[in-house]
C-alpha atoms as a PDB file:
ATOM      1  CA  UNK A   1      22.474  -9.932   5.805  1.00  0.00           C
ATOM      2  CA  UNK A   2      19.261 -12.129   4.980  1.00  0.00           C
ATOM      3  CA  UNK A   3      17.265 -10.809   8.030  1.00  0.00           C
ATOM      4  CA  UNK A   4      18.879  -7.165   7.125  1.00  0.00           C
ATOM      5  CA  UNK A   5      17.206  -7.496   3.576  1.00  0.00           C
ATOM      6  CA  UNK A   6      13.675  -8.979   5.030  1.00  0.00           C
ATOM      7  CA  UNK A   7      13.622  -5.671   7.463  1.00  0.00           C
ATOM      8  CA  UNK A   8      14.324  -3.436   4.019  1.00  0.00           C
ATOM      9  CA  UNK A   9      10.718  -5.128   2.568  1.00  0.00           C
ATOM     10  CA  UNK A  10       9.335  -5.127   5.696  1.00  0.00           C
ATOM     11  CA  UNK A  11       9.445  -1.977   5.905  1.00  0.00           C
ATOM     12  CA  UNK A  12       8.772  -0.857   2.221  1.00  0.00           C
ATOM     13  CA  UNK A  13       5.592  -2.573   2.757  1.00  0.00           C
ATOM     14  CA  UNK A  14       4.418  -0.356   5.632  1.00  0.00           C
ATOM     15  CA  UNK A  15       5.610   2.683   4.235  1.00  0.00           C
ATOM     16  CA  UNK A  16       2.580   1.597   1.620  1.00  0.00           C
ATOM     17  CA  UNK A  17       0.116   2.067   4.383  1.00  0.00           C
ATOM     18  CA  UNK A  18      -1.977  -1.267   3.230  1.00  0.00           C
ATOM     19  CA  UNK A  19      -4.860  -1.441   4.557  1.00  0.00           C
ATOM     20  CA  UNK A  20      -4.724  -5.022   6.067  1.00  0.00           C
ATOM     21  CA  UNK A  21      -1.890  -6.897   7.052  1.00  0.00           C
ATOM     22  CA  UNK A  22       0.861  -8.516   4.474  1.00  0.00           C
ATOM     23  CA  UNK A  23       2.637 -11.801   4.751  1.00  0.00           C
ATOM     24  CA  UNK A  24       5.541 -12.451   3.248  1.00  0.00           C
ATOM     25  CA  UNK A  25       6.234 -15.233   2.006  1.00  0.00           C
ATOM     26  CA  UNK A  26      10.076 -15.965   1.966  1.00  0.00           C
ATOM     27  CA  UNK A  27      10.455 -18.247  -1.436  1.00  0.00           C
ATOM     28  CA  UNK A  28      13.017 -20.423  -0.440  1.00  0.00           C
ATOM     29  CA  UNK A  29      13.257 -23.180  -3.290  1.00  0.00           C
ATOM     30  CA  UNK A  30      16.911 -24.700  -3.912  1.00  0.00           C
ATOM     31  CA  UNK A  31      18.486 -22.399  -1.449  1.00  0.00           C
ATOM     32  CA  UNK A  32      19.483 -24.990   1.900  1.00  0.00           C
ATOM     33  CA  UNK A  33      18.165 -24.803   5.269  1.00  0.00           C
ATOM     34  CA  UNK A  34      21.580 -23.682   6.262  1.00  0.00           C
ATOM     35  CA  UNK A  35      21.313 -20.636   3.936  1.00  0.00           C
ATOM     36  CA  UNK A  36      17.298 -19.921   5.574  1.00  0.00           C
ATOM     37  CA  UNK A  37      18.040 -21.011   9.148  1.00  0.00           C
ATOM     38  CA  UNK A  38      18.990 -16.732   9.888  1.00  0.00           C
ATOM     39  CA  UNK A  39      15.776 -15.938   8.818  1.00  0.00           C
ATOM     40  CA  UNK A  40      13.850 -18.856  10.700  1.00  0.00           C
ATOM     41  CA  UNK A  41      15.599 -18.001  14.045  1.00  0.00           C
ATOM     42  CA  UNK A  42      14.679 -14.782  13.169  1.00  0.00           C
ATOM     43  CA  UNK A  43      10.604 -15.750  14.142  1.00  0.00           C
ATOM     44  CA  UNK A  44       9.973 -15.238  10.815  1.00  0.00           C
ATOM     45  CA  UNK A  45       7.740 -18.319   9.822  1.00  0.00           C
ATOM     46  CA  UNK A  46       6.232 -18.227   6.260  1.00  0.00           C
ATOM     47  CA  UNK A  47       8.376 -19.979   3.299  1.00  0.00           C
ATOM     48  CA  UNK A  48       7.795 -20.935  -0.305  1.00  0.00           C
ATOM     49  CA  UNK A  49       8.947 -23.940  -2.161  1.00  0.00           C
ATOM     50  CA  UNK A  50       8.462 -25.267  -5.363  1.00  0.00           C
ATOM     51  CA  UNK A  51       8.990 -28.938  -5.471  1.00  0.00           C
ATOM     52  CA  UNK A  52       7.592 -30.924  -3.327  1.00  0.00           C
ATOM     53  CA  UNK A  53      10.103 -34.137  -2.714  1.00  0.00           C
ATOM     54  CA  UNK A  54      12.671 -30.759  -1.971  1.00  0.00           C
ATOM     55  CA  UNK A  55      10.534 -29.744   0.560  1.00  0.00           C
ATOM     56  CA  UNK A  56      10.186 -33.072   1.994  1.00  0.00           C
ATOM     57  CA  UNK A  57      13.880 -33.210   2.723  1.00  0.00           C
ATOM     58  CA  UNK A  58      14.162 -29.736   3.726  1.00  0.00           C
ATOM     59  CA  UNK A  59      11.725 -29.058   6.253  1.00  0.00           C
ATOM     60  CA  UNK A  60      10.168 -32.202   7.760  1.00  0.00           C
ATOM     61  CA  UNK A  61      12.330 -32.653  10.475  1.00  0.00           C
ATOM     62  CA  UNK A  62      12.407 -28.720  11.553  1.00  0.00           C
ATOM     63  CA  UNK A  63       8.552 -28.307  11.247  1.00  0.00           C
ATOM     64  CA  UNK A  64       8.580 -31.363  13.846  1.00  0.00           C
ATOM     65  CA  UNK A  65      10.066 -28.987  16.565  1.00  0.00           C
ATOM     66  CA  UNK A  66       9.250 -25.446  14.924  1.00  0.00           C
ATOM     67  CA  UNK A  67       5.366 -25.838  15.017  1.00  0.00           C
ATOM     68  CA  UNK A  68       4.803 -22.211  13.884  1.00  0.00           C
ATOM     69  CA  UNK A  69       6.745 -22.820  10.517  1.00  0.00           C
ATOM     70  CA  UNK A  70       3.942 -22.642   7.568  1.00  0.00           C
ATOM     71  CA  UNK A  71       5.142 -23.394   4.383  1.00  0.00           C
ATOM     72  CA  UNK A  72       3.558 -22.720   0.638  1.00  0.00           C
ATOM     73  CA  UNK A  73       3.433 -24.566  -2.142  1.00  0.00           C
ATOM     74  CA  UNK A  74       3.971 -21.835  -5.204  1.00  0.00           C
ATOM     75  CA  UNK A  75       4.652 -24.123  -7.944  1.00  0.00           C
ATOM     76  CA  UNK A  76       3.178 -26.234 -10.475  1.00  0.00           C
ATOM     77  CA  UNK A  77       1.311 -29.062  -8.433  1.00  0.00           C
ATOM     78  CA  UNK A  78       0.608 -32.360 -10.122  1.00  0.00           C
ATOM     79  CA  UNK A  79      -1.978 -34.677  -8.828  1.00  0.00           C
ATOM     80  CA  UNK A  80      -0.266 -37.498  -8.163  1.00  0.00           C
ATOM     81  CA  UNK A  81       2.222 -35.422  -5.750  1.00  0.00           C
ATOM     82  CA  UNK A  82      -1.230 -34.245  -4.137  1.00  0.00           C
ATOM     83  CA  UNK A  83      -0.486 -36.772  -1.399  1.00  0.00           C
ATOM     84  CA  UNK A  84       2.780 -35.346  -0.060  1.00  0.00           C
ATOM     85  CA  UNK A  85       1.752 -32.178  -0.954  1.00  0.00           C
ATOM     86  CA  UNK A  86      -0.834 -32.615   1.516  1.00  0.00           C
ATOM     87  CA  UNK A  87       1.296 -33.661   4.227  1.00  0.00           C
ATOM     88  CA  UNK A  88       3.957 -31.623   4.178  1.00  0.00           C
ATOM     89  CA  UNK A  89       2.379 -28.052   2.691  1.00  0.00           C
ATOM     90  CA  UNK A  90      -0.021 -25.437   4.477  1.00  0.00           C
ATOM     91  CA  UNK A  91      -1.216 -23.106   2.338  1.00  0.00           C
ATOM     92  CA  UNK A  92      -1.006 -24.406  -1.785  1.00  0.00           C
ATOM     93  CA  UNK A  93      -1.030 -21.264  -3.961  1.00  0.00           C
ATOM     94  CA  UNK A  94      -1.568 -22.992  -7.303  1.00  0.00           C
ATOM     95  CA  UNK A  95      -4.622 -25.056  -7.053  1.00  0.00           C
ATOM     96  CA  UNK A  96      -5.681 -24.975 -10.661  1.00  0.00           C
ATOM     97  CA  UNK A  97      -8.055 -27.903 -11.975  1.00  0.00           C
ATOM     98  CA  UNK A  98     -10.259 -30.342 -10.630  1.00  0.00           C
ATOM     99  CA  UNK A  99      -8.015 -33.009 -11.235  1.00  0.00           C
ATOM    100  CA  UNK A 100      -5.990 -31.839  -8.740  1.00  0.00           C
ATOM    101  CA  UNK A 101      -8.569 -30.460  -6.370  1.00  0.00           C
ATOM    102  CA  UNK A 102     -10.085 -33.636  -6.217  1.00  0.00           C
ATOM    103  CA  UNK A 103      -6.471 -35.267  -5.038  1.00  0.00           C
ATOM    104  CA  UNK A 104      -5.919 -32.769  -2.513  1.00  0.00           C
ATOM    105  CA  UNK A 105      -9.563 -33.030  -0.933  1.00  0.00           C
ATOM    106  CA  UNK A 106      -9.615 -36.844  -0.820  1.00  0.00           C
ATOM    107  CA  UNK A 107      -5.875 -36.868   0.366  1.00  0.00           C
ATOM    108  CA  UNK A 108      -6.414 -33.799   3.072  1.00  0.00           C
ATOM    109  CA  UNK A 109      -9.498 -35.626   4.544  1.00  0.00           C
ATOM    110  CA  UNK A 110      -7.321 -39.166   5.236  1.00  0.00           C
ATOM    111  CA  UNK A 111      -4.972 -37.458   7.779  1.00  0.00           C
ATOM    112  CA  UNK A 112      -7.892 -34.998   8.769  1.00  0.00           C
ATOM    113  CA  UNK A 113      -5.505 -31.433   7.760  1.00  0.00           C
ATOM    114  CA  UNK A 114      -7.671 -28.595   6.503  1.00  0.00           C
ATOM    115  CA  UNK A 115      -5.300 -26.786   3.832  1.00  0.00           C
ATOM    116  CA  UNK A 116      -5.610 -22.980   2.957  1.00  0.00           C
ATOM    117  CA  UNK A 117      -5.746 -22.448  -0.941  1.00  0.00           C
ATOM    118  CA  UNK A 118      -5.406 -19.909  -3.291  1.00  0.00           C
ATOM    119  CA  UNK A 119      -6.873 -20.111  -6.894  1.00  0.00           C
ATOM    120  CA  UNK A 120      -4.458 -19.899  -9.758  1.00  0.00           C
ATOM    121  CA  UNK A 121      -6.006 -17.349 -12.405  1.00  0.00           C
ATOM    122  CA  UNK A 122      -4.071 -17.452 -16.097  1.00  0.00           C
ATOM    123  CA  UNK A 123      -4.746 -14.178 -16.695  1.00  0.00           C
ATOM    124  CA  UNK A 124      -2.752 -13.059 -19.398  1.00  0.00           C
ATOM    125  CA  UNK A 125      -4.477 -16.385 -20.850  1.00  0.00           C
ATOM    126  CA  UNK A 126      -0.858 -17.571 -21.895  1.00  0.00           C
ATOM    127  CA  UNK A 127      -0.273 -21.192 -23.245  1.00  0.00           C
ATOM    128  CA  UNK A 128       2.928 -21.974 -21.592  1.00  0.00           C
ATOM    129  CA  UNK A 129       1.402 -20.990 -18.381  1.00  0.00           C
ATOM    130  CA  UNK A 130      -0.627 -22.844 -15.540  1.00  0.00           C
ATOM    131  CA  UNK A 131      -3.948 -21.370 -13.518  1.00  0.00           C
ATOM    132  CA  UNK A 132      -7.603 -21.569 -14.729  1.00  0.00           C
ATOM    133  CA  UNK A 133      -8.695 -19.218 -17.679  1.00  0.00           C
ATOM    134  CA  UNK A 134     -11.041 -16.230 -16.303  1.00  0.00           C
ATOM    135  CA  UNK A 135     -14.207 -17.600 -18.177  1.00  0.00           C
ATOM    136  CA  UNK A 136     -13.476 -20.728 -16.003  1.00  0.00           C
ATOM    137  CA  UNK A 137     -13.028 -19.194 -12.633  1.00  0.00           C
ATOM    138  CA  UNK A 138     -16.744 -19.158 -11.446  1.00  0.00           C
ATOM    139  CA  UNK A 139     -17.805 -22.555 -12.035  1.00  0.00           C
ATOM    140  CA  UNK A 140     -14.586 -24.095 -10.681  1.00  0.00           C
ATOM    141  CA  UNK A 141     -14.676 -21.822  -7.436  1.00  0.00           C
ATOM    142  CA  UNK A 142     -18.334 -22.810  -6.901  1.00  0.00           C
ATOM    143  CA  UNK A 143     -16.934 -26.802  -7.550  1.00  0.00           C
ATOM    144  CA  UNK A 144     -13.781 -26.249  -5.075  1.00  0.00           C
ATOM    145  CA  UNK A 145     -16.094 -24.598  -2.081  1.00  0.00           C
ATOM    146  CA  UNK A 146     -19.687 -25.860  -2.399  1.00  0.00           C
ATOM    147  CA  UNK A 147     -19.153 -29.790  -4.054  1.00  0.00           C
ATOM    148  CA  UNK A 148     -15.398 -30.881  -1.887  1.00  0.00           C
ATOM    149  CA  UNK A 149     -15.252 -28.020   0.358  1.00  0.00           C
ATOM    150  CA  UNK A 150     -11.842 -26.831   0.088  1.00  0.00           C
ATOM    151  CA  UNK A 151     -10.733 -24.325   1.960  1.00  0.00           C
ATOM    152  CA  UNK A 152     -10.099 -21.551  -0.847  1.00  0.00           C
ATOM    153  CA  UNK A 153      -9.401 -18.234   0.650  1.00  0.00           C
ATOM    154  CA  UNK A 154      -7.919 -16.196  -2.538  1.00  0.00           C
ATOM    155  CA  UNK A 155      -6.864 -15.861  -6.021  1.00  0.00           C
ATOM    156  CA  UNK A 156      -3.077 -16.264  -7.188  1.00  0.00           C
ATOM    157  CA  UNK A 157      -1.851 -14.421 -10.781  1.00  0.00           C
ATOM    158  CA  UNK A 158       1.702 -14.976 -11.773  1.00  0.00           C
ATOM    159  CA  UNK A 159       1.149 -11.838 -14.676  1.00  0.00           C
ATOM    160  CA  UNK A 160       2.949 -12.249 -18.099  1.00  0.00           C
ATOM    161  CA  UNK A 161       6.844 -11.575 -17.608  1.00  0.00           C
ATOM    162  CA  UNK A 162       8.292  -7.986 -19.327  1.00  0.00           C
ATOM    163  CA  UNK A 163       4.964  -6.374 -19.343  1.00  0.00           C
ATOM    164  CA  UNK A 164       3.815  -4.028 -16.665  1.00  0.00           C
ATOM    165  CA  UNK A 165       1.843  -5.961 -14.029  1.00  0.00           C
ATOM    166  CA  UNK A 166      -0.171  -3.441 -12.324  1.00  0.00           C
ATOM    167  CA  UNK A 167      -3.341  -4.009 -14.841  1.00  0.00           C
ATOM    168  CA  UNK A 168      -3.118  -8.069 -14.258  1.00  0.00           C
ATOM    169  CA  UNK A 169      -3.030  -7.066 -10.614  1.00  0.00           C
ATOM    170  CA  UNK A 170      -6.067  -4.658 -10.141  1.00  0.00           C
ATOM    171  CA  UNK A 171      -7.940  -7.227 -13.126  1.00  0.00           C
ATOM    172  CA  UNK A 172      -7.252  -9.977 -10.332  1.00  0.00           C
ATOM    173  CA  UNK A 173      -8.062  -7.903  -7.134  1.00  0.00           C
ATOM    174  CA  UNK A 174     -12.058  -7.613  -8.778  1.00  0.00           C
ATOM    175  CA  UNK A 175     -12.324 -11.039  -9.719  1.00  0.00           C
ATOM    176  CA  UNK A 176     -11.073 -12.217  -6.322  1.00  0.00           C
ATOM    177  CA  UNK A 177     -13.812  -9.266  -4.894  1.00  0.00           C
ATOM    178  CA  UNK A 178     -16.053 -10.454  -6.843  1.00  0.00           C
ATOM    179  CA  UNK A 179     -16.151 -14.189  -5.251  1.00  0.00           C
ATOM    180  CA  UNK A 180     -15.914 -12.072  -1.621  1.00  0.00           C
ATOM    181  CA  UNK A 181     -12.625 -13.609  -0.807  1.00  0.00           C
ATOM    182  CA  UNK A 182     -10.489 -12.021   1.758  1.00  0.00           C
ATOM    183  CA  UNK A 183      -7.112 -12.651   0.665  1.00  0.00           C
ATOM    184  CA  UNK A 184      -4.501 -12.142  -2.050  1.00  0.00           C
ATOM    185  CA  UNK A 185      -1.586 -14.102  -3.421  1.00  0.00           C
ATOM    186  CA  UNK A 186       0.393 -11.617  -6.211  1.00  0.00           C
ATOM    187  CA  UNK A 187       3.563 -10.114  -5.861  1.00  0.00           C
ATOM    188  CA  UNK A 188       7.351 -11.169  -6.097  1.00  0.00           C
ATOM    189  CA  UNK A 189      10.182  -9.481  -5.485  1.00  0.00           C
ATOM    190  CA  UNK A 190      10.295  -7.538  -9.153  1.00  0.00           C
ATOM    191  CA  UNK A 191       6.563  -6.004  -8.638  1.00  0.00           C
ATOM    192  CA  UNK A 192       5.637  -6.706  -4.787  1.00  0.00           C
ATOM    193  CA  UNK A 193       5.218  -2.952  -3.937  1.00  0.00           C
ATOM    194  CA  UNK A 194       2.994  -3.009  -7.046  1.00  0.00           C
ATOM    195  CA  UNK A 195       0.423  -5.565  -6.117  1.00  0.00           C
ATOM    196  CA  UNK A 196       0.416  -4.685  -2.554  1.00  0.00           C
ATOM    197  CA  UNK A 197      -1.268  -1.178  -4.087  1.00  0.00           C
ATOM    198  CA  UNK A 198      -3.272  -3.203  -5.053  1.00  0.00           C
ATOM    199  CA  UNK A 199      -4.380  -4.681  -1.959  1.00  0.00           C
ATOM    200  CA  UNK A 200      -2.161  -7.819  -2.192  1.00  0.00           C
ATOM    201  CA  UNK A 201      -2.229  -9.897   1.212  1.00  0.00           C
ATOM    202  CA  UNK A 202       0.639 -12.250   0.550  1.00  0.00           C
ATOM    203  CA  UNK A 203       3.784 -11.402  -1.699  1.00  0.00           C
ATOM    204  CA  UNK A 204       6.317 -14.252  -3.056  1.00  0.00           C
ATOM    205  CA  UNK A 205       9.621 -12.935  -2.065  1.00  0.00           C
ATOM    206  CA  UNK A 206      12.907 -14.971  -3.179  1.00  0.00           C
ATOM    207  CA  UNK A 207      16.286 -13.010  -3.898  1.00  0.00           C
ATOM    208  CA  UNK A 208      15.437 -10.095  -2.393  1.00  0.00           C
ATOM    209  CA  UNK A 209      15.869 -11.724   0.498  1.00  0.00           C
ATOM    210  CA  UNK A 210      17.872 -15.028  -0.229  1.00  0.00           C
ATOM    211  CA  UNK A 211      20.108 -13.573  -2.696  1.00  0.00           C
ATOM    212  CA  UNK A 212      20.546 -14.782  -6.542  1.00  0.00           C
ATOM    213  CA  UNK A 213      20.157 -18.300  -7.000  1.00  0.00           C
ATOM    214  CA  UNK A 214      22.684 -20.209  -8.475  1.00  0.00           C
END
């Protein structure tokens, strides 16, 4: 059923004729490994989790075998988790002061990992919500890739809920063009056909695939 439903996106993605490849990234926070494994023996090798002591449990003993397995870190990130974070995450899609980036680089250098990381971008400039403000974006890019050198390759928008996201998404495909970065994090499984018009390179994809959480 769960590899069924990932075919269904898979291929609602290519019937959108994007231009360069998408991944999807399966989100796969509180669902067990039991309820993932399907998709994993599958080949299919991206997940996203949330929390990163949840992750710990979950995955470190199958990455240890399944060395393809890259996993994303699409939640809130505090600095003081930066060190697990580090060690247990690939790519981190919310990387969104310099707090934080300042954890990750010094914690990333001490076991000598080289992290892929997307740029969170408030863009609806809400309060309750994480991501640097737009007016902020420059300098803090420039900090992230010339002063620690983090390896940033994107921008990530999670756009305001109940409003139409297409606008937050083609607002966040310039800005990301205009730092020339390659790739895209925007896109879940309400508005993923959506952002992939809009040249999205990764979409967050939970119960689409998974199924409702509990």
């Amino acid at each position: 059923m769960i590899v069924e439903r990932f075919n269904k996106i898979k291929s609602n993605i290519l019937k959108q004729q994007p231009t360069r490849p998408v991944k999807i990234v399966a989100v796969s926070k509180t669902f067990p490994l039991s309820h993932i494994k399907p998709l994993i023996d599958y080949g299919h090798d991206h997940f996203g989790e949330n929390k990163v002591q949840e992750c710990f449990s979950k995955w470190t003993e199958i990455k240890k075998v399944n060395h393809n397995l890259k996993l994303h870190m699409i939640g809130k990130l505090q600095s003081n988790k930066a060190k697990n974070a580090v060690e247990i995450f690939d790519y981190i899609h919310s990387l969104d002061n310099q707090k934080l980036a300042d954890a990750l680089e010094k914690n990333q250098k001490k076991i000598n990992k080289n992290l892929k990381y997307f740029i969170q971008v408030n863009i609806g400039n809400e309060m309750q919500k994480s991501g640097i403000p737009v007016h902020e974006l420059d300098p803090f890019y420039n900090y992230c890739t010339k002063e620690i050198n983090l390896d940033v390759i994107g921008l990530m928008v999670l756009p305001p809920n109940e409003i139409n996201s297409k606008k937050y998404f083609e607002e966040l495909y310039n800005l990301n063009n205009s730092l020339a970065l390659n790739e895209l994090s925007m896109g879940m499984s309400s508005d993923y056909l959506d952002a992939i018009k809009q040249k999205s390179t990764f979409v967050r994809i939970g119960s689409l695939i998974f199924g409702p959480r509990n």
